[in-house]
C-alpha atoms as a PDB file:
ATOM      1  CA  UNK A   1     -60.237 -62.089 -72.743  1.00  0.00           C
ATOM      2  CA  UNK A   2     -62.242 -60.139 -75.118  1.00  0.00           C
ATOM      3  CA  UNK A   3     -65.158 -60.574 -73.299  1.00  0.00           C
ATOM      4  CA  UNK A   4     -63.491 -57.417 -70.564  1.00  0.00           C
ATOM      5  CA  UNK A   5     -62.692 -55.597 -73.863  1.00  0.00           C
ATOM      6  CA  UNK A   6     -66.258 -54.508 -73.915  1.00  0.00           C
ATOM      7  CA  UNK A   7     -67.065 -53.323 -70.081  1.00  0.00           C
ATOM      8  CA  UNK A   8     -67.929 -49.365 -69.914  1.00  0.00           C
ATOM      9  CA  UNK A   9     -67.256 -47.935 -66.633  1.00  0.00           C
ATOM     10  CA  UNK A  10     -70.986 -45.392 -66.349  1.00  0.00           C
ATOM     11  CA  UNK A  11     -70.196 -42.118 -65.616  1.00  0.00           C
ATOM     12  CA  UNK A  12     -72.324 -42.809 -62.345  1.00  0.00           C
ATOM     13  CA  UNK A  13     -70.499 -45.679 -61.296  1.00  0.00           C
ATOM     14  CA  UNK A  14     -67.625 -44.342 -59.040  1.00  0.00           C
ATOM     15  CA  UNK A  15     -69.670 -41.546 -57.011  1.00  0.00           C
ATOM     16  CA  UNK A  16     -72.617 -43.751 -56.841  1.00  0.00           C
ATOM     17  CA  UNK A  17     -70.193 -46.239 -55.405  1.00  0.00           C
ATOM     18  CA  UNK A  18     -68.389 -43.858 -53.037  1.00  0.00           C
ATOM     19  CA  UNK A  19     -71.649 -42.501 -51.329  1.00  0.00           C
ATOM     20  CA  UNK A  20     -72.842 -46.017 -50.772  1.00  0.00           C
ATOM     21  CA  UNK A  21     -69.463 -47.344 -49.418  1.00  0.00           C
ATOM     22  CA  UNK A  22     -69.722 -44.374 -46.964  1.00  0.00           C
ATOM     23  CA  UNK A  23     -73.740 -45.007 -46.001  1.00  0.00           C
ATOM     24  CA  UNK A  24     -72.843 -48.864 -45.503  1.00  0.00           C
ATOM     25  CA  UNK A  25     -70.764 -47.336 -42.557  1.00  0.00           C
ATOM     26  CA  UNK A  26     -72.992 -44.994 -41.909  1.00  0.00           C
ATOM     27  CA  UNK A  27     -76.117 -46.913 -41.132  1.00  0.00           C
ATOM     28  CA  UNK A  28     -75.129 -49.532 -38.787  1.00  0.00           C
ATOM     29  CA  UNK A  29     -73.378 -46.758 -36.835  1.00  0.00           C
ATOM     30  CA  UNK A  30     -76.352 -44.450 -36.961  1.00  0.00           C
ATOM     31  CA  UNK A  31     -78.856 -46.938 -35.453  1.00  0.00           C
ATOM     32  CA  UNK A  32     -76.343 -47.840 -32.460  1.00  0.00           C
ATOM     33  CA  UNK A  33     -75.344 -44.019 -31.467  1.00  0.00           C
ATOM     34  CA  UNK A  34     -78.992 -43.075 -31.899  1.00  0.00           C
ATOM     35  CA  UNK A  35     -80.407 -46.028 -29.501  1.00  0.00           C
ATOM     36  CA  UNK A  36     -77.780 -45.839 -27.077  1.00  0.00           C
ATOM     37  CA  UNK A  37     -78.045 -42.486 -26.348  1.00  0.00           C
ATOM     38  CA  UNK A  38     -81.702 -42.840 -26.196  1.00  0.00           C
ATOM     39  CA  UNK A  39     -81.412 -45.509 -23.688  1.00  0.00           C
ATOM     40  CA  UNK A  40     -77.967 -45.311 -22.401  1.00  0.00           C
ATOM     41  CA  UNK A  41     -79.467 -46.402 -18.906  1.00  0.00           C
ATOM     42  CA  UNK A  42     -80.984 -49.530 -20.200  1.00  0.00           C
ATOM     43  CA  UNK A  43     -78.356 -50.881 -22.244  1.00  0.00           C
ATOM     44  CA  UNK A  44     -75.175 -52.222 -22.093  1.00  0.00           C
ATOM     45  CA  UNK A  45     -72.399 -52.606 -24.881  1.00  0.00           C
ATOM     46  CA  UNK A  46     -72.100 -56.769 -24.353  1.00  0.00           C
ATOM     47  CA  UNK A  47     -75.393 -57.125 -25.821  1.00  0.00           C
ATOM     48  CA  UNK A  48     -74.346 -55.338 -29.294  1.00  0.00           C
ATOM     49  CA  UNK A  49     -70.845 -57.557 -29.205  1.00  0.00           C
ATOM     50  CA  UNK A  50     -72.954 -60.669 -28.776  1.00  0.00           C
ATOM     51  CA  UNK A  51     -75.421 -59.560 -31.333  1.00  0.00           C
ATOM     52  CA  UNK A  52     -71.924 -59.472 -33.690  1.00  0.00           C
ATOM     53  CA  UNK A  53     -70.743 -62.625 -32.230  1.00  0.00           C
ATOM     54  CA  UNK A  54     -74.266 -64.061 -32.762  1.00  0.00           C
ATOM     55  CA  UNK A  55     -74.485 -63.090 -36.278  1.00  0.00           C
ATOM     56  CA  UNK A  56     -71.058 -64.275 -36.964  1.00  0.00           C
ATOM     57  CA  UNK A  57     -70.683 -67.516 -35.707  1.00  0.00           C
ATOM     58  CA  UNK A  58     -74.676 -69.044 -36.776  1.00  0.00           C
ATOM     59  CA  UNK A  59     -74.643 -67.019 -40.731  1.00  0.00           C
ATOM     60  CA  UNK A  60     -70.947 -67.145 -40.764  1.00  0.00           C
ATOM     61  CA  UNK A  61     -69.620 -70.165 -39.762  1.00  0.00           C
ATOM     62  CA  UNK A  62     -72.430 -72.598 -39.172  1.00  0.00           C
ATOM     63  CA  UNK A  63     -74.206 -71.648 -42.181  1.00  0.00           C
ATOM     64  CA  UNK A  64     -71.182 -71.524 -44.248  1.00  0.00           C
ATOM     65  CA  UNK A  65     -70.219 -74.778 -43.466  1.00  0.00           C
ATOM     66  CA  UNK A  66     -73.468 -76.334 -44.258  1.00  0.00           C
ATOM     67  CA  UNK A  67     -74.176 -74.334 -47.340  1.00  0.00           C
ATOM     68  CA  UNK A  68     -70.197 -75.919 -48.489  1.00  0.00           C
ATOM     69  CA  UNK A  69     -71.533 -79.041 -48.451  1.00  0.00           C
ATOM     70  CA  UNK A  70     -75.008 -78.904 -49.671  1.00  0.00           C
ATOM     71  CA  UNK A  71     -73.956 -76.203 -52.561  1.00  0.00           C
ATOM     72  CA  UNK A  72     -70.469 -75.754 -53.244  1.00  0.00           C
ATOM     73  CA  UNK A  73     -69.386 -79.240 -53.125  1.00  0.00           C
ATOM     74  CA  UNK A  74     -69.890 -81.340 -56.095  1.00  0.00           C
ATOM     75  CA  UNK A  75     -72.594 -84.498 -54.415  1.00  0.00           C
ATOM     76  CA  UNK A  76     -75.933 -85.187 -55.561  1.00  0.00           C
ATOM     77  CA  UNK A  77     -77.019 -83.029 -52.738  1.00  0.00           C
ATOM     78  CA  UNK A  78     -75.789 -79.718 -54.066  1.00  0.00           C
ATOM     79  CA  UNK A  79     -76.365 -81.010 -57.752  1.00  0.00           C
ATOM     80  CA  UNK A  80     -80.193 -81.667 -56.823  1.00  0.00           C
ATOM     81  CA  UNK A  81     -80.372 -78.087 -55.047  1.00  0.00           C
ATOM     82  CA  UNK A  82     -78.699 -76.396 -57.725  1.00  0.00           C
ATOM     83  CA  UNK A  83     -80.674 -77.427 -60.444  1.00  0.00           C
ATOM     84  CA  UNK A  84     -83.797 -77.279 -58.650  1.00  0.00           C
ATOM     85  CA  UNK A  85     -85.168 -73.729 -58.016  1.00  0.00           C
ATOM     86  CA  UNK A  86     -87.708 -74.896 -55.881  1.00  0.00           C
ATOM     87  CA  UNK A  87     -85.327 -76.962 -53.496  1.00  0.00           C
ATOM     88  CA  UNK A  88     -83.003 -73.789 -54.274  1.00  0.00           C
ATOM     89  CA  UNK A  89     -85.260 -71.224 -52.515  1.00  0.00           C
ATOM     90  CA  UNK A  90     -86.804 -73.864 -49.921  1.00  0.00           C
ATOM     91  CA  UNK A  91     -82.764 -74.803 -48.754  1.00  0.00           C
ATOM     92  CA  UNK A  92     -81.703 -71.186 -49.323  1.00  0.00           C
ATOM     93  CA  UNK A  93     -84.997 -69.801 -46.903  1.00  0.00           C
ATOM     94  CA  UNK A  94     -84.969 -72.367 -44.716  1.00  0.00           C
ATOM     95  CA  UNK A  95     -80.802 -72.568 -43.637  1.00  0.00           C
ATOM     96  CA  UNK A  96     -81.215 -68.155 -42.922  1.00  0.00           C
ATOM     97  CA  UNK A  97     -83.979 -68.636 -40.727  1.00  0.00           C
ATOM     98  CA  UNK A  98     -83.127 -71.599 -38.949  1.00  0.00           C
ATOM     99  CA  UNK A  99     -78.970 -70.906 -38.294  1.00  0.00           C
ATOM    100  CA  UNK A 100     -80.124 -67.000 -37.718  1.00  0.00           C
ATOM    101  CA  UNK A 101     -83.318 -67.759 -35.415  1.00  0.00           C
ATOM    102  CA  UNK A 102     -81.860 -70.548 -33.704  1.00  0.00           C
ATOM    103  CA  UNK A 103     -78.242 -68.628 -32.991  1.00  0.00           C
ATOM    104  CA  UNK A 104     -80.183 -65.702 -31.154  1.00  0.00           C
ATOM    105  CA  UNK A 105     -82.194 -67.947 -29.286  1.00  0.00           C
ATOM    106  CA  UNK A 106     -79.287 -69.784 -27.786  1.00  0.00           C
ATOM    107  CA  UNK A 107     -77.540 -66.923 -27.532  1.00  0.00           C
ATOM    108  CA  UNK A 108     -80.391 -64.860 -25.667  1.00  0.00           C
ATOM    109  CA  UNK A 109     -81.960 -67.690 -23.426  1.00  0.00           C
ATOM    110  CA  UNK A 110     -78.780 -69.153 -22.594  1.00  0.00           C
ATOM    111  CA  UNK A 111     -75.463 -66.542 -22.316  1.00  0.00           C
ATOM    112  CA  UNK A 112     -77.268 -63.216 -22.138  1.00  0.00           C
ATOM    113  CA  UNK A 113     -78.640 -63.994 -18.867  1.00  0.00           C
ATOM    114  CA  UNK A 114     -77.597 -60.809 -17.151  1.00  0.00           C
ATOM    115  CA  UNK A 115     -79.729 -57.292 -17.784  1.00  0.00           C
ATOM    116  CA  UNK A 116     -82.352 -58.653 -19.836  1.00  0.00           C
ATOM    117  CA  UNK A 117     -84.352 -55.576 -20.739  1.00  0.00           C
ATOM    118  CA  UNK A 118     -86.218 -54.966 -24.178  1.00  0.00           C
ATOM    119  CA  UNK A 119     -83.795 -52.189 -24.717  1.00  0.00           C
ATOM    120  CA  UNK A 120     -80.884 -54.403 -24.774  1.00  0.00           C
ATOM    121  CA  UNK A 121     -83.292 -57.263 -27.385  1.00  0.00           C
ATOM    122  CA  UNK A 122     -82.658 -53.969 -29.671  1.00  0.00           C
ATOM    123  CA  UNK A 123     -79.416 -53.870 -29.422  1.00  0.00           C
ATOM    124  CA  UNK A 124     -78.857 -57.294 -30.252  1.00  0.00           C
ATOM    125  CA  UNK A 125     -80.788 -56.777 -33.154  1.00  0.00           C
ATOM    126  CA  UNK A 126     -78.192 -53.779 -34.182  1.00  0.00           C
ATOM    127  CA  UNK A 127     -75.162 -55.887 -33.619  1.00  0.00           C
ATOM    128  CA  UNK A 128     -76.368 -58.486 -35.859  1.00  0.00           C
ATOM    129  CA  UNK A 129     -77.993 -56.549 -38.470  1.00  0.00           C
ATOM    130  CA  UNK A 130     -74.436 -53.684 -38.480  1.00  0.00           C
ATOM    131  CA  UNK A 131     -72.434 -56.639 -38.761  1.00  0.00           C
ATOM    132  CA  UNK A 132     -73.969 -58.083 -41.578  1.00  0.00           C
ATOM    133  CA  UNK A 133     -73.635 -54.980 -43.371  1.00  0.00           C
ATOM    134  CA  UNK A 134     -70.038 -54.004 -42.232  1.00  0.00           C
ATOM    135  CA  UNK A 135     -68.676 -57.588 -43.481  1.00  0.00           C
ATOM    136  CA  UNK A 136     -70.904 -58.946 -46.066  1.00  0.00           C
ATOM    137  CA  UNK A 137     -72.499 -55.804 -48.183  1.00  0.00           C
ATOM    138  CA  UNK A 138     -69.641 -53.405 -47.161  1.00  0.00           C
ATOM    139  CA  UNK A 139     -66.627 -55.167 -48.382  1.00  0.00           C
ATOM    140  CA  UNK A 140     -68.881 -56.205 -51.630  1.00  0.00           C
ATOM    141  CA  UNK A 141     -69.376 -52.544 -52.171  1.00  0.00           C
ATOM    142  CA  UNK A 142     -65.523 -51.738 -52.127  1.00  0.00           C
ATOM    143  CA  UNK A 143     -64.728 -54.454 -54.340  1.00  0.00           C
ATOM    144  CA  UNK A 144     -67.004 -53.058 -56.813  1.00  0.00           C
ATOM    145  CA  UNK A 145     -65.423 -49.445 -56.064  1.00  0.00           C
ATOM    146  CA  UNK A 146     -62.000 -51.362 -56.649  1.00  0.00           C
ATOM    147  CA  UNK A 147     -63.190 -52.698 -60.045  1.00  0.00           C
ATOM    148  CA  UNK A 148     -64.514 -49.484 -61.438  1.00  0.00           C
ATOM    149  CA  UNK A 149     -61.608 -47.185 -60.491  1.00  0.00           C
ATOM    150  CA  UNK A 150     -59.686 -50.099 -62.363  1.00  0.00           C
ATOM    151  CA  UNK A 151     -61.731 -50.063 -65.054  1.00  0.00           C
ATOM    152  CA  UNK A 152     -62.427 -46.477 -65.792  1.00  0.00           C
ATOM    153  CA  UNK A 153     -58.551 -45.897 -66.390  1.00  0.00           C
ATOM    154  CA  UNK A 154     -58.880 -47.668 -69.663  1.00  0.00           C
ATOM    155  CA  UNK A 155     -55.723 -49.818 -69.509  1.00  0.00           C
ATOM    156  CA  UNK A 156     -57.077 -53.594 -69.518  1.00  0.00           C
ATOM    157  CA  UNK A 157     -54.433 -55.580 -68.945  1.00  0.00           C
ATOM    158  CA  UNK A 158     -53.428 -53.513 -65.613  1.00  0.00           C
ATOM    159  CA  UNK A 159     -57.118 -54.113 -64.230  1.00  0.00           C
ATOM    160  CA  UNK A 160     -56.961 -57.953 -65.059  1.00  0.00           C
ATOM    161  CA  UNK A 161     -53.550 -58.539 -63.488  1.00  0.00           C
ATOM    162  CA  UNK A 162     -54.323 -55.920 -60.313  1.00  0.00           C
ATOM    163  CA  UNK A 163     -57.481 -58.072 -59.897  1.00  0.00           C
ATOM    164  CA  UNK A 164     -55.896 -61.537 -60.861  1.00  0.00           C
ATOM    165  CA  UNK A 165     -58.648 -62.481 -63.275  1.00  0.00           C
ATOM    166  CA  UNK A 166     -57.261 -64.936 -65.125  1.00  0.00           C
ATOM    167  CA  UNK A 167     -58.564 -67.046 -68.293  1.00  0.00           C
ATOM    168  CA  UNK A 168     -59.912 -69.462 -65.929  1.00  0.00           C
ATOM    169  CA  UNK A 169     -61.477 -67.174 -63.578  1.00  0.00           C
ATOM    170  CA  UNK A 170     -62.916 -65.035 -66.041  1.00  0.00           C
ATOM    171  CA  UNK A 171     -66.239 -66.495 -66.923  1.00  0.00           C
ATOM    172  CA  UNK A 172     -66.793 -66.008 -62.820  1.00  0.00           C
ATOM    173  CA  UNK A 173     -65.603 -62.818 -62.791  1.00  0.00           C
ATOM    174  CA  UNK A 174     -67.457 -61.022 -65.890  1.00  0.00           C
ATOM    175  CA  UNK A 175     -70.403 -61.139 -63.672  1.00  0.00           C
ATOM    176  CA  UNK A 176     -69.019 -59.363 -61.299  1.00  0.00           C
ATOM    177  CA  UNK A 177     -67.185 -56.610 -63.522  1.00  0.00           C
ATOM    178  CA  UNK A 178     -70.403 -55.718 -65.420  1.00  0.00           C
ATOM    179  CA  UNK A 179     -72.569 -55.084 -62.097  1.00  0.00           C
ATOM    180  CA  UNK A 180     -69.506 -52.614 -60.980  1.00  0.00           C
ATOM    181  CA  UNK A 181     -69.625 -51.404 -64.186  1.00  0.00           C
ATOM    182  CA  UNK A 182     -73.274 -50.899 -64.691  1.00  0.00           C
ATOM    183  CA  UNK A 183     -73.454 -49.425 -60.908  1.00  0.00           C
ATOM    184  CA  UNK A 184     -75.646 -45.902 -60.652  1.00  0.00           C
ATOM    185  CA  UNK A 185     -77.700 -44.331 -58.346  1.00  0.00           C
ATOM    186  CA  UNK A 186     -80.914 -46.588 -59.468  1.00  0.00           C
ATOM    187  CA  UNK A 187     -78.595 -49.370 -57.291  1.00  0.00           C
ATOM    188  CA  UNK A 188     -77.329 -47.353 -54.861  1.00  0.00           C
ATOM    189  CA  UNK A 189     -80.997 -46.348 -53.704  1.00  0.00           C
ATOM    190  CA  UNK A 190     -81.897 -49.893 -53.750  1.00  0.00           C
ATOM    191  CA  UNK A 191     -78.869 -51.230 -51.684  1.00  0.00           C
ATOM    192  CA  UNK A 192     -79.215 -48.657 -49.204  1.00  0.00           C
ATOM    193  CA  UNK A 193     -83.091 -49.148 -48.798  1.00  0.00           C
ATOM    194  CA  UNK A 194     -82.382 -53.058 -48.446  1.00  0.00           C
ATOM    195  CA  UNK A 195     -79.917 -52.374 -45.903  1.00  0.00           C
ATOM    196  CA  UNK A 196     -82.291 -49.882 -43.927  1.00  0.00           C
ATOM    197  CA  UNK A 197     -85.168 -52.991 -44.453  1.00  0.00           C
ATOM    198  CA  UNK A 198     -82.381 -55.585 -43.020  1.00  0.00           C
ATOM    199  CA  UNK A 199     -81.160 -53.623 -39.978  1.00  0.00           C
ATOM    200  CA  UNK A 200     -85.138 -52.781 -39.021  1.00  0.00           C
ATOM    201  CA  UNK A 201     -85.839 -56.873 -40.190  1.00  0.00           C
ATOM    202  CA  UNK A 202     -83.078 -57.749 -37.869  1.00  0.00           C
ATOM    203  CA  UNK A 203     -84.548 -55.789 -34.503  1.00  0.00           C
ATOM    204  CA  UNK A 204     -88.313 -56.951 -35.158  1.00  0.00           C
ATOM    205  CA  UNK A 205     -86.646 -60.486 -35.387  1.00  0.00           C
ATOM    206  CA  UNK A 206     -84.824 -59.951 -32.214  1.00  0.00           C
ATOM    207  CA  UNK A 207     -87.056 -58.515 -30.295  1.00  0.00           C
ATOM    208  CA  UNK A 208     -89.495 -61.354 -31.111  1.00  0.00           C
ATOM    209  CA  UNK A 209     -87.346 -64.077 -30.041  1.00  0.00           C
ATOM    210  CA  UNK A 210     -86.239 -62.470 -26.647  1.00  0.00           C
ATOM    211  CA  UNK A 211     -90.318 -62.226 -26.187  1.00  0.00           C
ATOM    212  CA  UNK A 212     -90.174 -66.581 -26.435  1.00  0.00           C
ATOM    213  CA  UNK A 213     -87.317 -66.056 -23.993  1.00  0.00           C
ATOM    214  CA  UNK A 214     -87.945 -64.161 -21.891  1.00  0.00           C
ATOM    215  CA  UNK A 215     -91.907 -65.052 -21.179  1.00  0.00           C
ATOM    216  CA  UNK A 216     -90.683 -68.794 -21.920  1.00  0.00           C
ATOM    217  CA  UNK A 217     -93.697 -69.353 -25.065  1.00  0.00           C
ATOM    218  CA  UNK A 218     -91.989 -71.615 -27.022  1.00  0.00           C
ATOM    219  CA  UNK A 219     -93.678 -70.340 -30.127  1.00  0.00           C
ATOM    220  CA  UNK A 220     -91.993 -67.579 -30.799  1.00  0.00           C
ATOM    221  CA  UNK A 221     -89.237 -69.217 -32.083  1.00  0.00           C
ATOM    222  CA  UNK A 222     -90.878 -70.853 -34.855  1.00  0.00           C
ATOM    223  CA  UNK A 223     -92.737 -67.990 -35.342  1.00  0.00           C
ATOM    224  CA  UNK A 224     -89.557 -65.796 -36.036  1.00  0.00           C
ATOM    225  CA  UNK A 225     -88.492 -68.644 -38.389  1.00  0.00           C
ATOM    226  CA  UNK A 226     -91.093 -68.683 -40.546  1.00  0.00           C
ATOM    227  CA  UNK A 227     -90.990 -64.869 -40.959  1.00  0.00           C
ATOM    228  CA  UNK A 228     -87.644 -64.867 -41.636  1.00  0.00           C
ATOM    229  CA  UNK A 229     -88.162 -67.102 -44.894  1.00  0.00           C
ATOM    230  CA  UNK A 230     -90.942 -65.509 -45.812  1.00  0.00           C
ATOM    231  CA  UNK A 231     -88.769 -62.111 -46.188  1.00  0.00           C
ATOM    232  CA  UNK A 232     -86.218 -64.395 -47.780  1.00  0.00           C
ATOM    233  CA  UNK A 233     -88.177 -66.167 -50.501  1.00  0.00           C
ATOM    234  CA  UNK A 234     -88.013 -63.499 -53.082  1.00  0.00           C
ATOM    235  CA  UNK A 235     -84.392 -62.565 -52.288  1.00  0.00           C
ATOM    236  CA  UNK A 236     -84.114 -66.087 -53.297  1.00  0.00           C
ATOM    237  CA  UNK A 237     -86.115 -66.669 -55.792  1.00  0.00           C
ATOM    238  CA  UNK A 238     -83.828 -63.429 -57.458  1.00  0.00           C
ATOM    239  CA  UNK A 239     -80.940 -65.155 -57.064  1.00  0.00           C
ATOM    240  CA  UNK A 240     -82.385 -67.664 -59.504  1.00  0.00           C
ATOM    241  CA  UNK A 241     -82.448 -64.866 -61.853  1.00  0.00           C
ATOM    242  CA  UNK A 242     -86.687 -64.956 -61.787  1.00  0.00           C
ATOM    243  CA  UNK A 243     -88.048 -61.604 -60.525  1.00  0.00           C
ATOM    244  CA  UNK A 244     -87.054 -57.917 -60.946  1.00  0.00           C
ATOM    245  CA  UNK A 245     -85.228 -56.319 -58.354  1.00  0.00           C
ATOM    246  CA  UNK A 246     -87.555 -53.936 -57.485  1.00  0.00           C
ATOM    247  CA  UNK A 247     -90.304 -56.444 -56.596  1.00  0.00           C
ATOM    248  CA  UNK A 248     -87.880 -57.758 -54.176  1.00  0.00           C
ATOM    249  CA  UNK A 249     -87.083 -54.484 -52.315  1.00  0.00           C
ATOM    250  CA  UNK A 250     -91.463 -54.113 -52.387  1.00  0.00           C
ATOM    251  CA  UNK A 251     -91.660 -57.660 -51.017  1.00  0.00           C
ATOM    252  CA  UNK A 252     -88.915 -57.315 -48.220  1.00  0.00           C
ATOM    253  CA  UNK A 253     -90.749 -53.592 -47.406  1.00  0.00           C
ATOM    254  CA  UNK A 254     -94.197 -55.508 -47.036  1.00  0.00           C
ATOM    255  CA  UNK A 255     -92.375 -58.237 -44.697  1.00  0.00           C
ATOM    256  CA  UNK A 256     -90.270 -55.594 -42.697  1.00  0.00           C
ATOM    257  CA  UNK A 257     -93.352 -53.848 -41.953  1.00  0.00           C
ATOM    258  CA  UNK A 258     -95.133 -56.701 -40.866  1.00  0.00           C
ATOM    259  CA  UNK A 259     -92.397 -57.859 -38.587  1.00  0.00           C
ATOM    260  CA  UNK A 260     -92.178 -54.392 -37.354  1.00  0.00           C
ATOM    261  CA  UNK A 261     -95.545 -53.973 -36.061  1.00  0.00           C
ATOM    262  CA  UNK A 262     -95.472 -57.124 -34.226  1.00  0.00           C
ATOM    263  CA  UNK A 263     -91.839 -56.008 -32.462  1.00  0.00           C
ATOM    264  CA  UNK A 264     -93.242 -53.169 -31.631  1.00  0.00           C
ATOM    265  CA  UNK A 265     -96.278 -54.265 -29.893  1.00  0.00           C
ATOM    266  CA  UNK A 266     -94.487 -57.054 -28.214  1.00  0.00           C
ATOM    267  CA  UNK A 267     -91.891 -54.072 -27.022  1.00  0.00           C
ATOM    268  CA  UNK A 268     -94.470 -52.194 -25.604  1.00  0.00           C
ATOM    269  CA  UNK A 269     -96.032 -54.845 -24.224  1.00  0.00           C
ATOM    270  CA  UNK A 270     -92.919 -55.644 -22.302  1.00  0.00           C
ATOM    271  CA  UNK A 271     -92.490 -52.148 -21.449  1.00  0.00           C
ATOM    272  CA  UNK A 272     -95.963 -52.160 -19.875  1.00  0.00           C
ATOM    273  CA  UNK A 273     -95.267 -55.168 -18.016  1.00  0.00           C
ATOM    274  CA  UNK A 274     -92.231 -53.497 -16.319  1.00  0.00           C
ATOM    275  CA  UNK A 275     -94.744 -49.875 -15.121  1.00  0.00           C
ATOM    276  CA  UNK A 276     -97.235 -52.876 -13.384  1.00  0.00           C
END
């Protein structure tokens, strides 16, 4: 596999790596000590566990299994969406919004029916949003962590055969071994600014579809769908290998910001409701 023979572990790599392994913990934890000490009165701990369920079961499961039979599976379906970027972005926007929408909707309007309090939309939003991090980008990070340790010690054949990359794995895996590889601080900036962008994303989203719920305006759901791909086209449309990362992290800022301000003056509109 002389393709491997080539991979330079940067001297930034494995630090970079370290620190952003440890602020993947960090951040989810951060948001849910900070709010629940802020609001300790007004919130209770089932509302983060079925923010994690939430997340888990509609992205996880539901979404899985769709996405392994419209993309994984060989069928015309996943061989029109795969060699279509436009029915690429439009499945890959459309499935996060709907499964992610729709699961805190259900969840919200019909389990959570006890202590409904704005409060408790937020930390919803942090259960979903620190999940996502702790098993999707977290475990991600580690693997790349694992690679460049294995990597930087120079002996090939060890790091092939700890990792089980085989000859017919190997075109997959290169991928995967260069981005470890190439890993700095550029990237660890940029994953830890996406993840701060998610975890806010993920409360603005919340608290917007607890509004529909809770005031019963069935247009809020919709609403927080549409937003949702919107944030998610140029994630997308990256994945296609068509825009620069860093006009991604500007386009999810612009969206996170917008989603914000609407949160927070729904928030404080409930808020105000609750004084009168």
């Amino acid at each position: 596999m002389s393709a491997f023979e080539n991979i330079v572990v940067g001297n930034a790599s494995i630090p970079s790596l370290v620190i952003t392994v440890i602020l993947m913990i960090i951040i989810p934890v951060s948001f849910f000590i900070y709010w629940r000490a802020k609001h300790k009165e007004q919130t209770k701990i089932s509302w983060l566990i079925a923010g994690i369920i939430g997340f888990l079961v509609s992205a996880r499961v539901l979404e899985l299994g769709v996405h392994y039979l419209c993309i994984v599976m060989d069928n015309p379906v996943s061989r029109f969406i795969n060699g279509n970027t436009v029915a690429f972005v439009l499945y890959g926007i459309t499935m996060a919004g709907v499964f992610e929408e729709c699961g805190r909707h259900v969840v919200m309007k019909y389990i959570l029916k006890n202590n409904r309090t704005p409060e408790n939309a937020v930390m919803y939003g942090i259960g979903h949003g620190g999940i996502e991090v702790l098993t999707i980008v977290l475990p991600l990070m580690i693997t790349y962590l694992t690679i460049a340790v294995l990597f930087s010690k120079g002996d090939l054949e060890t790091a092939l055969k700890t990792l089980n990359i085989t000859e017919e794995v190997a075109t997959i895996a290169l991928p995967t071994v260069e981005a470890a590889a190439s890993f700095d601080y550029f990237m660890m900036g940029m994953n830890v600014i996406e993840r701060l962008l998610a975890m806010l994303a993920h409360i603005g989203f919340t608290v917007i579809v607890y509004y529909g719920v809770v005031t019963g305006k069935r247009v809020y759901l919709p609403l927080a769908i549409v937003l949702h791909m919107l944030m998610d086209t140029f994630p997308a449309i990256y994945q296609r290998g068509l825009l620069p990362l860093w006009s991604v992290e500007l386009w999810a800022a612009f969206w996170t910001v917008m989603v914000m301000l609407f949160a927070v003056s729904l928030y404080k509109k409930m808020k105000n409701q609750e004084m009168n």
